[in-house]
N, C-alpha and C. Protein backbone atom coordinates (compact mmCIF):
# COMPACT_ATOMS: atom_id res chain seq x y z
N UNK A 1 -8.44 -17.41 6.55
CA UNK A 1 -9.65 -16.59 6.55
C UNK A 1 -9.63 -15.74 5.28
N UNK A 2 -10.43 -16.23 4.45
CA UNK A 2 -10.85 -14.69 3.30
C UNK A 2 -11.24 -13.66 3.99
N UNK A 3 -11.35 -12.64 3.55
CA UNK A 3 -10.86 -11.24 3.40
C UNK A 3 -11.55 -10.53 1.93
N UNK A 4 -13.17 -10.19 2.55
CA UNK A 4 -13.76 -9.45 1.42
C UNK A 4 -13.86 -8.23 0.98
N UNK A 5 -14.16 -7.34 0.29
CA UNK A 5 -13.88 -5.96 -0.38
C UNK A 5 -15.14 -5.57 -0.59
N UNK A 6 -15.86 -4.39 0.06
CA UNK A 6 -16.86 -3.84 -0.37
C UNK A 6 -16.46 -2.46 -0.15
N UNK A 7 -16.71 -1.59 -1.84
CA UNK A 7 -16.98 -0.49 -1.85
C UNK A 7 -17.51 0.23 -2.14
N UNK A 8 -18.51 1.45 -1.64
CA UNK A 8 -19.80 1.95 -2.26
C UNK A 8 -19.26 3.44 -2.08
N UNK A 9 -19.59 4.24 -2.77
CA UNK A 9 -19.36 5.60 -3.24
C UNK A 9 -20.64 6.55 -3.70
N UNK A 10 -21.01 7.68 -3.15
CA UNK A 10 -22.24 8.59 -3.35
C UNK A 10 -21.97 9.69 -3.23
N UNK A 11 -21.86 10.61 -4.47
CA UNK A 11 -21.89 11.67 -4.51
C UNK A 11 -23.18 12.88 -4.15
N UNK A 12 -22.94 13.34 -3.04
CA UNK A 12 -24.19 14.42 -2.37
C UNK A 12 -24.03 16.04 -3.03
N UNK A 13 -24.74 16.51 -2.86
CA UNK A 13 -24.96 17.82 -3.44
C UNK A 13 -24.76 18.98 -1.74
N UNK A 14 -24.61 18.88 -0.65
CA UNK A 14 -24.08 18.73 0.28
C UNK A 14 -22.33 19.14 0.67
N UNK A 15 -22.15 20.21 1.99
CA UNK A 15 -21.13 20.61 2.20
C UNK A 15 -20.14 19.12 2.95
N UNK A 16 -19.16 18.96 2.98
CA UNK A 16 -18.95 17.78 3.61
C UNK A 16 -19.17 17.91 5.40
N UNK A 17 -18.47 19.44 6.23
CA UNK A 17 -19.04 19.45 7.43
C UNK A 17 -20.45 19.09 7.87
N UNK A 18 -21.35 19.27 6.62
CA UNK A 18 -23.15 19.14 7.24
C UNK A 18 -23.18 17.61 6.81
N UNK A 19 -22.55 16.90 5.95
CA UNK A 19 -22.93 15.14 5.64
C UNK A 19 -22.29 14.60 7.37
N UNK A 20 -20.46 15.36 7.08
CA UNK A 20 -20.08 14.29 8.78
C UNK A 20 -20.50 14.49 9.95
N UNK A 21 -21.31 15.84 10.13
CA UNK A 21 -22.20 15.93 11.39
C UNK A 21 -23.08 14.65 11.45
N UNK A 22 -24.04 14.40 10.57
CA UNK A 22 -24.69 13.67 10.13
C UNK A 22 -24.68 12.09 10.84
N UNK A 23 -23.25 11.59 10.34
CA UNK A 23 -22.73 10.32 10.24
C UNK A 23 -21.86 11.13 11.99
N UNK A 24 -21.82 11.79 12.35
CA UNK A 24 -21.51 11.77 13.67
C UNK A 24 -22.47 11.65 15.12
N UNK A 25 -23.40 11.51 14.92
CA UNK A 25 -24.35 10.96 15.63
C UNK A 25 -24.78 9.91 15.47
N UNK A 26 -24.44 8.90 16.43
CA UNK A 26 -24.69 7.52 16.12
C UNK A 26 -25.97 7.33 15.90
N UNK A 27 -26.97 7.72 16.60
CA UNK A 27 -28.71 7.79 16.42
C UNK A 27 -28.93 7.54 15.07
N UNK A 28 -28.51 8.24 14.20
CA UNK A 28 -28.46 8.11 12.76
C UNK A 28 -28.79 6.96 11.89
N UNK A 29 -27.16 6.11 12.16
CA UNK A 29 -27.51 4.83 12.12
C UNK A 29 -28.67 3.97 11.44
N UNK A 30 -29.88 4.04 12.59
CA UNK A 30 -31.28 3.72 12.27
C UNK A 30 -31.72 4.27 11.06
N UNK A 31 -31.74 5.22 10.77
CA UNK A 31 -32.35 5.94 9.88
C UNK A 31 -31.82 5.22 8.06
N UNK A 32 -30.97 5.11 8.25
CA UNK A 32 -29.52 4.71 7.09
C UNK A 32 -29.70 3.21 7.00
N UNK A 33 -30.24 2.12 7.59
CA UNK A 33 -30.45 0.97 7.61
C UNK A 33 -31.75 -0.04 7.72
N UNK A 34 -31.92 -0.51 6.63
CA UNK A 34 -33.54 -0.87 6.24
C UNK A 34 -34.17 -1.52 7.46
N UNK A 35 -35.20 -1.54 7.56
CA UNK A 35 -36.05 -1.98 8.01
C UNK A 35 -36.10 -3.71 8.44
N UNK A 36 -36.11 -4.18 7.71
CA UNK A 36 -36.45 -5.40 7.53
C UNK A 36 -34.65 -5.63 8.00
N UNK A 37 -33.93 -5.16 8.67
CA UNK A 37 -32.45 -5.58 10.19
C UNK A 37 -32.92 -5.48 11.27
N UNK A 38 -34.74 -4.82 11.58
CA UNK A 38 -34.90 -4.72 12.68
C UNK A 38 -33.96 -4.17 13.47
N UNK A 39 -33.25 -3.25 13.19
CA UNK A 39 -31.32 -2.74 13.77
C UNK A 39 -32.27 -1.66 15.04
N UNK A 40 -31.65 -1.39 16.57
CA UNK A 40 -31.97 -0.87 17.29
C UNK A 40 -30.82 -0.75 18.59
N UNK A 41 -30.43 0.82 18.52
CA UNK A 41 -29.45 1.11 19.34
C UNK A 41 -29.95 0.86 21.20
N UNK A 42 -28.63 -0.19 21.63
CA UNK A 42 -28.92 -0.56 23.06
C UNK A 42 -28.17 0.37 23.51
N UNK A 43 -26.93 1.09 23.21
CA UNK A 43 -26.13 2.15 23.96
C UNK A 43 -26.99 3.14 24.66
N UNK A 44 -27.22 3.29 25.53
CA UNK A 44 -28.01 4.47 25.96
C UNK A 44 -27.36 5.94 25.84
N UNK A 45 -28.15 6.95 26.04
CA UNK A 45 -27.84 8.11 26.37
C UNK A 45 -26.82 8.71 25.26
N UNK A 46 -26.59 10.20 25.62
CA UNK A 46 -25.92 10.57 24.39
C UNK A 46 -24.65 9.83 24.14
N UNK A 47 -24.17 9.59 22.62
CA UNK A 47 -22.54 9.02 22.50
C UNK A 47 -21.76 9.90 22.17
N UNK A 48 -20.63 10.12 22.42
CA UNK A 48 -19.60 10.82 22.49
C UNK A 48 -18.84 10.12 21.21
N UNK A 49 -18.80 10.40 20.07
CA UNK A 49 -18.18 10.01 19.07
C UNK A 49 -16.56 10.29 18.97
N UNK A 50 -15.64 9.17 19.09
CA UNK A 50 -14.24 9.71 19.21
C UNK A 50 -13.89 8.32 19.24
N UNK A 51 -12.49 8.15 18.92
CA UNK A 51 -11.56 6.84 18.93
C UNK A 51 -12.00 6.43 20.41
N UNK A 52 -12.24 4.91 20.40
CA UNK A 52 -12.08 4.18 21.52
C UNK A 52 -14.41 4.47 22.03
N UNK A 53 -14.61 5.03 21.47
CA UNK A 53 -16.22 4.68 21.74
C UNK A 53 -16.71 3.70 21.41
N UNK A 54 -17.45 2.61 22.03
CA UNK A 54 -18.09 1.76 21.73
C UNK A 54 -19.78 1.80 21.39
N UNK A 55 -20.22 1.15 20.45
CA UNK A 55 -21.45 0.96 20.36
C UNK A 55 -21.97 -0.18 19.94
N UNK A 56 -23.41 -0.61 21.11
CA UNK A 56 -24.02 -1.24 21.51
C UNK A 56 -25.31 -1.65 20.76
N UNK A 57 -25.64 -2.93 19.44
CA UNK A 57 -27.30 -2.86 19.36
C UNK A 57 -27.69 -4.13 18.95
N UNK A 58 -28.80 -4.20 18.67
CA UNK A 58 -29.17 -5.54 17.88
C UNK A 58 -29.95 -5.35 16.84
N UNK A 59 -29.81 -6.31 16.08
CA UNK A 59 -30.36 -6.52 14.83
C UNK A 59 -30.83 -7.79 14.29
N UNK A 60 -31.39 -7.91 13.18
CA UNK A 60 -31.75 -9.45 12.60
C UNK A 60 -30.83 -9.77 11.36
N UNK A 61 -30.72 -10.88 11.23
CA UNK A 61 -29.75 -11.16 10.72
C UNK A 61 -30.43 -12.58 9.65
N UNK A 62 -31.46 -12.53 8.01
CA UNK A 62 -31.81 -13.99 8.08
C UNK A 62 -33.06 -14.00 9.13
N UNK A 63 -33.14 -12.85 9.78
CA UNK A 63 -34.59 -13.83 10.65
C UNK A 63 -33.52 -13.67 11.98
N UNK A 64 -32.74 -14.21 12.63
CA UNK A 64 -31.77 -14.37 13.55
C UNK A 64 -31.39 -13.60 14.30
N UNK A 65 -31.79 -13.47 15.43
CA UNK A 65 -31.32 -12.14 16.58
C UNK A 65 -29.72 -12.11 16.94
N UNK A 66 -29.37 -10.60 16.54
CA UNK A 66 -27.60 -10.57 16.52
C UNK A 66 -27.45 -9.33 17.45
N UNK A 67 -26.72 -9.63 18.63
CA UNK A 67 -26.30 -8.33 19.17
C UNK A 67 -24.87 -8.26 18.81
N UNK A 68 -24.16 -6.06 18.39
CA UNK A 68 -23.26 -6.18 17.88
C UNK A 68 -22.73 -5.15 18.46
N UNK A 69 -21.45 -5.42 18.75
CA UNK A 69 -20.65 -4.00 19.62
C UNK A 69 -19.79 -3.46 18.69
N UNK A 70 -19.52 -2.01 18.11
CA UNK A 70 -18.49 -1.77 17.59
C UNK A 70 -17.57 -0.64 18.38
N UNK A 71 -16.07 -0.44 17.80
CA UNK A 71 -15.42 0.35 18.47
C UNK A 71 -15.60 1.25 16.83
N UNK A 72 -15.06 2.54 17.77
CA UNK A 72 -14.97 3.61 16.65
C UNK A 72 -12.98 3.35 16.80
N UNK A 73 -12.19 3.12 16.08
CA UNK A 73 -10.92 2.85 16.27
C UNK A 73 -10.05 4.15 15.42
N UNK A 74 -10.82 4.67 14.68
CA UNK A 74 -10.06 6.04 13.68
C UNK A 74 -11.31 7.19 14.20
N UNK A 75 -10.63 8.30 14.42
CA UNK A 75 -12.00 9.52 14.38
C UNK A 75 -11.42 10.85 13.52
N UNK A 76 -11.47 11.13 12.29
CA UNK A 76 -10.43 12.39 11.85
C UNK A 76 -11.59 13.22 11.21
N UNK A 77 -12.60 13.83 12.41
CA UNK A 77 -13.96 14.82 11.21
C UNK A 77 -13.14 15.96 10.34
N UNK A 78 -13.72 16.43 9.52
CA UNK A 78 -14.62 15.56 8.62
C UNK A 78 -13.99 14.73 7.80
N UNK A 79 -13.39 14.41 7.84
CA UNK A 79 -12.74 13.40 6.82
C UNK A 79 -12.82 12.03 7.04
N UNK A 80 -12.67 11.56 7.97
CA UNK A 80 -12.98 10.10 7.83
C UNK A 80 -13.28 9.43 9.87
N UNK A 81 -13.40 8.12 9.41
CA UNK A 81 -13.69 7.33 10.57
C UNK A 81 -14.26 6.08 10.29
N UNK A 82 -13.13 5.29 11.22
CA UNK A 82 -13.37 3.63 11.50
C UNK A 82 -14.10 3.15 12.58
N UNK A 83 -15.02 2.21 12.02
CA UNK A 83 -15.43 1.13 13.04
C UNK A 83 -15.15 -0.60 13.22
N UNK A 84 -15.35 -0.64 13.65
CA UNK A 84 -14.23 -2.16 13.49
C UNK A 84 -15.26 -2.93 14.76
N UNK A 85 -16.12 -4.36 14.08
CA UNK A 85 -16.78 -5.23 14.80
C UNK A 85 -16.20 -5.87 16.01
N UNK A 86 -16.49 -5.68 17.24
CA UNK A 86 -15.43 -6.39 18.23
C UNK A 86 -16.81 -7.99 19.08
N UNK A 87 -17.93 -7.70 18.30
CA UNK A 87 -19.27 -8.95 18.91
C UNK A 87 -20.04 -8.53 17.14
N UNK A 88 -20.49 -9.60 17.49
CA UNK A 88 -21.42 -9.74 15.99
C UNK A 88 -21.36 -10.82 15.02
N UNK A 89 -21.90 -10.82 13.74
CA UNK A 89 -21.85 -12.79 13.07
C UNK A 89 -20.56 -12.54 12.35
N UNK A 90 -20.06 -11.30 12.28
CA UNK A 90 -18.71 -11.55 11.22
C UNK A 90 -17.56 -12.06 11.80
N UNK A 91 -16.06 -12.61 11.60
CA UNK A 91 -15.35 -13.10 11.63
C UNK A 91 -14.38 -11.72 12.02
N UNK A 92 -14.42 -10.94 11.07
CA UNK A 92 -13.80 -9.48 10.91
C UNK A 92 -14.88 -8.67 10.24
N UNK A 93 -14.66 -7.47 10.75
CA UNK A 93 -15.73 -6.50 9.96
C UNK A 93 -15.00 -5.00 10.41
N UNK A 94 -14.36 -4.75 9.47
CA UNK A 94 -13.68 -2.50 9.69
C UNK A 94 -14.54 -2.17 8.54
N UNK A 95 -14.87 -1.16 8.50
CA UNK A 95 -15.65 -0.25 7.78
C UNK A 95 -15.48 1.57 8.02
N UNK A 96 -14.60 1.29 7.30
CA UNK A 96 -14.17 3.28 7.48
C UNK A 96 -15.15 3.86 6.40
N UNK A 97 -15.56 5.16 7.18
CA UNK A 97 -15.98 5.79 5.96
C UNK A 97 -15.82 7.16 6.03
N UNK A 98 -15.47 7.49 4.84
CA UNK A 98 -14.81 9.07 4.05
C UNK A 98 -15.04 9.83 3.32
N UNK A 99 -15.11 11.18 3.65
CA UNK A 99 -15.92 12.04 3.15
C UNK A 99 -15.37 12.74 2.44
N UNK A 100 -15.15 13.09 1.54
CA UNK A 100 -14.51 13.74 0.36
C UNK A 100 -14.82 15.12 -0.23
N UNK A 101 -14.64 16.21 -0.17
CA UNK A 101 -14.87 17.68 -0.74
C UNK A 101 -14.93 17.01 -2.48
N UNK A 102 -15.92 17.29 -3.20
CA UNK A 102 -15.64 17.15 -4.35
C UNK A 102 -16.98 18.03 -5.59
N UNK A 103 -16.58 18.31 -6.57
CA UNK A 103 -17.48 19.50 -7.19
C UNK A 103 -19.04 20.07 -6.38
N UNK A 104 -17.98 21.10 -4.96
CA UNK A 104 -19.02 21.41 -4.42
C UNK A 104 -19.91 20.90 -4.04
N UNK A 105 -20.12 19.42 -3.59
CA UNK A 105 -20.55 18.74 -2.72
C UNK A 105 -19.76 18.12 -2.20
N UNK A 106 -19.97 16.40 -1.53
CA UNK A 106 -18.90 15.77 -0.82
C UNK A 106 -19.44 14.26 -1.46
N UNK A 107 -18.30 13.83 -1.69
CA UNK A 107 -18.04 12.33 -1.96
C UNK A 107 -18.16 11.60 -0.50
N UNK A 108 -19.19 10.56 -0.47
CA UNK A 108 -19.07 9.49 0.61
C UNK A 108 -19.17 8.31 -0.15
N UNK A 109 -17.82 7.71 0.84
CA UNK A 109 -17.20 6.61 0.29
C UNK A 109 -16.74 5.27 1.56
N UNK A 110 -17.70 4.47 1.54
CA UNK A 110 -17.65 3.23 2.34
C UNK A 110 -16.42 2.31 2.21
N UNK A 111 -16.00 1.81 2.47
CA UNK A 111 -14.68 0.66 2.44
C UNK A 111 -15.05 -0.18 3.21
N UNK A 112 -15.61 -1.55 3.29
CA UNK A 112 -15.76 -2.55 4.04
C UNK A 112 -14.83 -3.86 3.74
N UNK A 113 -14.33 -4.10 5.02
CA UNK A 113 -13.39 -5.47 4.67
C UNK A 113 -13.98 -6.30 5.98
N UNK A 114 -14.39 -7.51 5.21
CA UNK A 114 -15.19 -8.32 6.30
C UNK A 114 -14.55 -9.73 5.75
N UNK A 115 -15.23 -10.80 7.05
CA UNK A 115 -15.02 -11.93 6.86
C UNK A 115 -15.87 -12.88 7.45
N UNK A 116 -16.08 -13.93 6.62
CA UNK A 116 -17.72 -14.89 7.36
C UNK A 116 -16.97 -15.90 7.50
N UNK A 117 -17.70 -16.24 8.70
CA UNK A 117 -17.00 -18.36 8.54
C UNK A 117 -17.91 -19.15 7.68
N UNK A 118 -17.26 -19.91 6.89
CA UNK A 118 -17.37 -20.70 6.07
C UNK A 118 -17.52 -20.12 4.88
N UNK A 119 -16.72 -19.10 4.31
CA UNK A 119 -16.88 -18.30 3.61
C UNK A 119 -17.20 -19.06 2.13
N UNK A 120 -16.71 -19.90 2.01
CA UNK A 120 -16.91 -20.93 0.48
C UNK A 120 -18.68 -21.26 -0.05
N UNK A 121 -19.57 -21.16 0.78
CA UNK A 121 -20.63 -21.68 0.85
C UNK A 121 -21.44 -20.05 1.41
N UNK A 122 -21.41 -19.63 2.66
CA UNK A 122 -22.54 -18.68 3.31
C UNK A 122 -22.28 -17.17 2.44
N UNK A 123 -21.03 -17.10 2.13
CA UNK A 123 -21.03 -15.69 0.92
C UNK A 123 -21.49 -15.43 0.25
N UNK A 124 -21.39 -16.45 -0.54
CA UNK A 124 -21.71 -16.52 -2.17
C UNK A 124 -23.62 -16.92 -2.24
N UNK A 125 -24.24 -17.57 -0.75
CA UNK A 125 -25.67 -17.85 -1.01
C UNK A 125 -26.48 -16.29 0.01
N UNK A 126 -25.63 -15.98 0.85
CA UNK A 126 -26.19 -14.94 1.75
C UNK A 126 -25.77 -13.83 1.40
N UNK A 127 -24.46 -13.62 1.94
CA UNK A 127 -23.54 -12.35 2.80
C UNK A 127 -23.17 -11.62 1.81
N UNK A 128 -23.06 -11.72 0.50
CA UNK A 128 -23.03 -11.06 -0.60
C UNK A 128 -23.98 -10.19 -0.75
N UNK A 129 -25.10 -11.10 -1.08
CA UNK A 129 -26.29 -10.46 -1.64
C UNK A 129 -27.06 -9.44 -0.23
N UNK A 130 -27.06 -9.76 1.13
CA UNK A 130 -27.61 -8.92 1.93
C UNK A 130 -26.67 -7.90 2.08
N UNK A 131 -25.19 -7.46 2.04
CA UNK A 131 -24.58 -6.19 2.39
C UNK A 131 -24.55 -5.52 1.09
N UNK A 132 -25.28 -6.07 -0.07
CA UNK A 132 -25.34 -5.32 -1.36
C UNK A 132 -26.75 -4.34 -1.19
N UNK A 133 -27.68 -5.77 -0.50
CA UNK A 133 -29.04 -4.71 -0.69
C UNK A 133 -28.77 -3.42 0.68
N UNK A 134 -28.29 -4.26 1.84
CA UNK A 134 -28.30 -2.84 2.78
C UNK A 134 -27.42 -1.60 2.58
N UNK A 135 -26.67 -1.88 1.75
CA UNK A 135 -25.49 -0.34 1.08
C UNK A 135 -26.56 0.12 -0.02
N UNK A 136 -27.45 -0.62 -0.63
CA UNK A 136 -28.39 -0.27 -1.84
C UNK A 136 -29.73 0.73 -0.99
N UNK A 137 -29.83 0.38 -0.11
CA UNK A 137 -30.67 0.75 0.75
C UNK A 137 -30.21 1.72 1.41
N UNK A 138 -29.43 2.16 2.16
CA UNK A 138 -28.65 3.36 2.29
C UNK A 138 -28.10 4.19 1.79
N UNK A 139 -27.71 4.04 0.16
CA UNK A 139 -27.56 5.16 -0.21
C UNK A 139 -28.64 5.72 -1.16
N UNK A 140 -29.54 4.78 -0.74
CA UNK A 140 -31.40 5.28 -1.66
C UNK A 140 -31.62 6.49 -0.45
N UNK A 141 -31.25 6.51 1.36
CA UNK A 141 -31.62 7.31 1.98
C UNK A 141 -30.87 8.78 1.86
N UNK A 142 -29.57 8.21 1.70
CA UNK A 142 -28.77 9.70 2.14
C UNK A 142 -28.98 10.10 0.89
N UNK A 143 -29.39 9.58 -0.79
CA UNK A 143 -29.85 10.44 -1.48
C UNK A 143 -31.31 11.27 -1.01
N UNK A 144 -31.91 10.52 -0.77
CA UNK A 144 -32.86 11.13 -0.31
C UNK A 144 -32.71 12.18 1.13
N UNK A 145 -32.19 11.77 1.63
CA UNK A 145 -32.10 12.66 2.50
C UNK A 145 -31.16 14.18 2.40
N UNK A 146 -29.96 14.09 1.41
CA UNK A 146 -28.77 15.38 1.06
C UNK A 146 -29.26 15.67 -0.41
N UNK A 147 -30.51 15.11 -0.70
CA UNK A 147 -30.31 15.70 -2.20
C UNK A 147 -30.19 14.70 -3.53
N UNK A 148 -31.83 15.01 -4.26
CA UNK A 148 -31.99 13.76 -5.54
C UNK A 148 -30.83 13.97 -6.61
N UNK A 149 -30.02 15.03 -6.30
CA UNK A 149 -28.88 15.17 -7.48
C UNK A 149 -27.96 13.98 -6.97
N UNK A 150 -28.08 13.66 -5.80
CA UNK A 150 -26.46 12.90 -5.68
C UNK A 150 -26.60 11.56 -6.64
N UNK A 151 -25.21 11.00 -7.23
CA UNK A 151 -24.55 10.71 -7.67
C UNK A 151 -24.50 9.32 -7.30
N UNK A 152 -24.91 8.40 -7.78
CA UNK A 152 -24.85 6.82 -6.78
C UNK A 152 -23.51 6.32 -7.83
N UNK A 153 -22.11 6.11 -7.47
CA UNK A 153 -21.23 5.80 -8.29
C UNK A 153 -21.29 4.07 -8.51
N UNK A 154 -21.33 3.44 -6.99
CA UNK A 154 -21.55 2.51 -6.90
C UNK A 154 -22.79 1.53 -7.79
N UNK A 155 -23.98 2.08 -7.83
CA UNK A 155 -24.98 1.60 -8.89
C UNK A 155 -24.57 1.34 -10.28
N UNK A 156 -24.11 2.41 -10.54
CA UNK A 156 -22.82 2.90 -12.03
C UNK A 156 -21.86 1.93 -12.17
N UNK A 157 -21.67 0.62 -11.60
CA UNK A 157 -20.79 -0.19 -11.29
C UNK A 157 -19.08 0.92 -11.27
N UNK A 158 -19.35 1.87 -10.54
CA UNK A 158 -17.97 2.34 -9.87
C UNK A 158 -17.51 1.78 -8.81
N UNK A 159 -16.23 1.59 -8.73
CA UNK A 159 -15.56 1.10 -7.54
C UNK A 159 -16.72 0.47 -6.42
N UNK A 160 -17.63 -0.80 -7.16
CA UNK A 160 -18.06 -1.79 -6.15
C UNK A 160 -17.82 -3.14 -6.91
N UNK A 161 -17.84 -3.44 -5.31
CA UNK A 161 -16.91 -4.92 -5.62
C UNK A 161 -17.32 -5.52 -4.03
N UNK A 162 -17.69 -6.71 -3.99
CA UNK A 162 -17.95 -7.55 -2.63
C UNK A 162 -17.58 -9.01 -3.15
């Protein structure tokens, strides 16, 4: 099984406690993920964000209806937290993400390590290019949403790589 590397990095103008509140409400989510995933939380009721929470939704995938469960498997606010795909089209999918104190705002910094079947062929024509535009697409929001100063490092070809 390959074993891919995606990393995206955005500097906010933003305290880091007010970004990981933020990213601590799963509801969120939606907001952070384009449109055109059709993405919609099935978990009901409030979530309790902490190691060992699961969450419940579906999305499109290509056109393709995907329901996807993740566990939260790391919880350390504000500093970081893992989710890790346990249903969904990936093979493997962890995605921690970490929040960083840095010149008086906070560094957020994605780490995705995923894996597709048939990775030789569906990567390189799909799975590449769609987790580029939806990280491109998300951090067009949380700029918009913490502030037009932030910092897209990732655009900058900083530390991205898929």
């Amino acid at each position: 099984m390959k074993v891919r590397h995606f990393i995206s990095e955005l500097w906010v103008p933003r305290p880091r406690e007010e970004v990981f509140a933020f990213f601590s409400d799963a509801r969120n989510l939606d907001a952070i993920t384009p449109p055109w995933v059709r993405f919609r939380m099935v978990t009901t009721g409030p979530i309790e964000m902490k190691a060992g929470a699961l969450l419940d939704y579906k999305l499109r995938v290509r056109g393709f209806p995907i329901r996807w469960r993740t566990k939260i498997t790391e919880w350390e606010p504000p500093a970081r937290f893992v989710d890790e795909q346990l249903r969904g089209p990936y093979r493997l999918w962890i995605h921690e993400h970490e929040f960083e104190p840095r010149d008086g705002g906070t560094l957020v910094r994605d780490r995705v390590r995923y894996a597709v079947p048939f990775d030789f062929l569906v990567h390189r024509l799909f799975v590449h290019r769609d987790v580029t535009r939806i990280f491109a697409y998300r951090t067009e929001e949380l700029r918009r949403r913490f502030g037009p100063s932030g910092i897209d490092l990732a655009a900058n070809g900083v530390n991205l790589r898929a």
